[in-house]
Protein backbone atom coordinates (compact mmCIF):
# COMPACT_ATOMS: atom_id res chain seq x y z
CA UNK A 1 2.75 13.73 -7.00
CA UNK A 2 1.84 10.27 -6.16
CA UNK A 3 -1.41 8.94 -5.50
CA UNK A 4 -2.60 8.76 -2.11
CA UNK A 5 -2.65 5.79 -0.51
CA UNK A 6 -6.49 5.18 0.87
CA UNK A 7 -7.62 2.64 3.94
CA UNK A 8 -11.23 0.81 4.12
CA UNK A 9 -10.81 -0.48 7.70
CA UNK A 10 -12.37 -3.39 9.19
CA UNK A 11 -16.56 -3.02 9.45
CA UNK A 12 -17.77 -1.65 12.81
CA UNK A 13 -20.12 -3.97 15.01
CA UNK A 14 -22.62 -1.63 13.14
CA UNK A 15 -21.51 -2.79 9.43
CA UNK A 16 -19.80 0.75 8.86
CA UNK A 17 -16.22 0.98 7.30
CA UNK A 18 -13.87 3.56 8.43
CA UNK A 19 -12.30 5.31 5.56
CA UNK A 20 -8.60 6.86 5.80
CA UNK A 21 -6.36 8.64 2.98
CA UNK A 22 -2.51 8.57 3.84
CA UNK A 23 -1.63 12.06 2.27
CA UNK A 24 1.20 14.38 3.29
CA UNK A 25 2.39 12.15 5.86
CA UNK A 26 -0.77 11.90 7.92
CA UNK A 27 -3.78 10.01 7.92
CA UNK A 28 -7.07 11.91 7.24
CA UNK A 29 -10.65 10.35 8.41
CA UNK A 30 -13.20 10.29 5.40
CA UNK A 31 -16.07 8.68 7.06
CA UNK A 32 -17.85 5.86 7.51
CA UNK A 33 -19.30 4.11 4.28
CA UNK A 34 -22.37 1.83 5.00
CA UNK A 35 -21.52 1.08 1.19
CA UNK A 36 -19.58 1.54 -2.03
CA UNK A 37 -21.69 4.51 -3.23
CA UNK A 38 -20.84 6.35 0.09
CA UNK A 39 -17.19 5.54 -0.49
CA UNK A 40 -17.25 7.24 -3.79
CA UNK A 41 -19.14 10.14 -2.23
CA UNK A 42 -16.06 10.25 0.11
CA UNK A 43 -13.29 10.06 -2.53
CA UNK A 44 -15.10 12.61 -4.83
CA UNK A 45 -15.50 14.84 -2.12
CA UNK A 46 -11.53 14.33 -1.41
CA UNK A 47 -10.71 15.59 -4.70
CA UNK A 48 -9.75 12.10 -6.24
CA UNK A 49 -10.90 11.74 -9.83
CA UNK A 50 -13.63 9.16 -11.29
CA UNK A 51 -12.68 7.22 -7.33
CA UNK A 52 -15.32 4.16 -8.82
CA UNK A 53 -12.46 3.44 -11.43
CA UNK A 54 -9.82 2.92 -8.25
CA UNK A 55 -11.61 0.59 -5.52
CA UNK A 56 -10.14 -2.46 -6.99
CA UNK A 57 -6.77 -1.23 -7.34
CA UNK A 58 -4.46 -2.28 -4.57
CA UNK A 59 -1.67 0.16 -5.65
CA UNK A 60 -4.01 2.88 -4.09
CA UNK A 61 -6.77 1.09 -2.21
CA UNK A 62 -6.38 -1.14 1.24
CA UNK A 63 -9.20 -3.03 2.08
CA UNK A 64 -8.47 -4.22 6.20
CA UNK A 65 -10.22 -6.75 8.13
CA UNK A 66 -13.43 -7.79 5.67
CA UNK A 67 -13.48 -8.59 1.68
CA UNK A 68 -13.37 -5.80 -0.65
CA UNK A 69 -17.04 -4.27 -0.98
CA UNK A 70 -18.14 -6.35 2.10
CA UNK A 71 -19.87 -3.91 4.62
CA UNK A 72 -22.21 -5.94 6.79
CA UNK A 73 -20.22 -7.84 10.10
CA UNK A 74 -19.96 -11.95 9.57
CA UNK A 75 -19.84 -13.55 12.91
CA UNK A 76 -17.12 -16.06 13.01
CA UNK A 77 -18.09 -19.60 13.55
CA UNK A 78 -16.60 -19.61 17.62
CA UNK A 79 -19.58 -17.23 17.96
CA UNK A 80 -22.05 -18.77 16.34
CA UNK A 81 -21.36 -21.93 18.38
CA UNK A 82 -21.94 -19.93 21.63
């Protein structure tokens, strides 16, 4: 059985990251991690084994819309302008 394939979306206005796993052809919602211990929490409580060895392996782990391990929001310059 092949990995599955798990999604730390874009941070929320509040700094949260949604968390998805891809497995058996759907997407399940993990949570929202305010940080990488939470995101272990999540993948431990999925059933994935040692999940602190995996976060920095793109085979199995997306990281969308922010740098890996990145939780807070960055306002883009346009905004800061404003």
């Amino acid at each position: 059985m092949a990995a599955p394939s798990i999604t730390i979306h874009a941070p929320t206005p509040s700094g949260a990251r949604p968390v998805t796993v891809h497995v058996n052809s759907r997407d399940e919602r993990l949570g929202l991690a305010h940080s990488d211990h939470d995101l272990i929490v999540f993948l431990a409580d999925a059933g994935l084994a040692d999940p602190e060895r995996i976060l920095d392996h793109a085979a199995v782990v997306q990281w969308q819309g922010a740098e890996a391990h990145r939780y807070e929001v960055i306002a883009s310059r346009s905004s800061k302008a404003r």
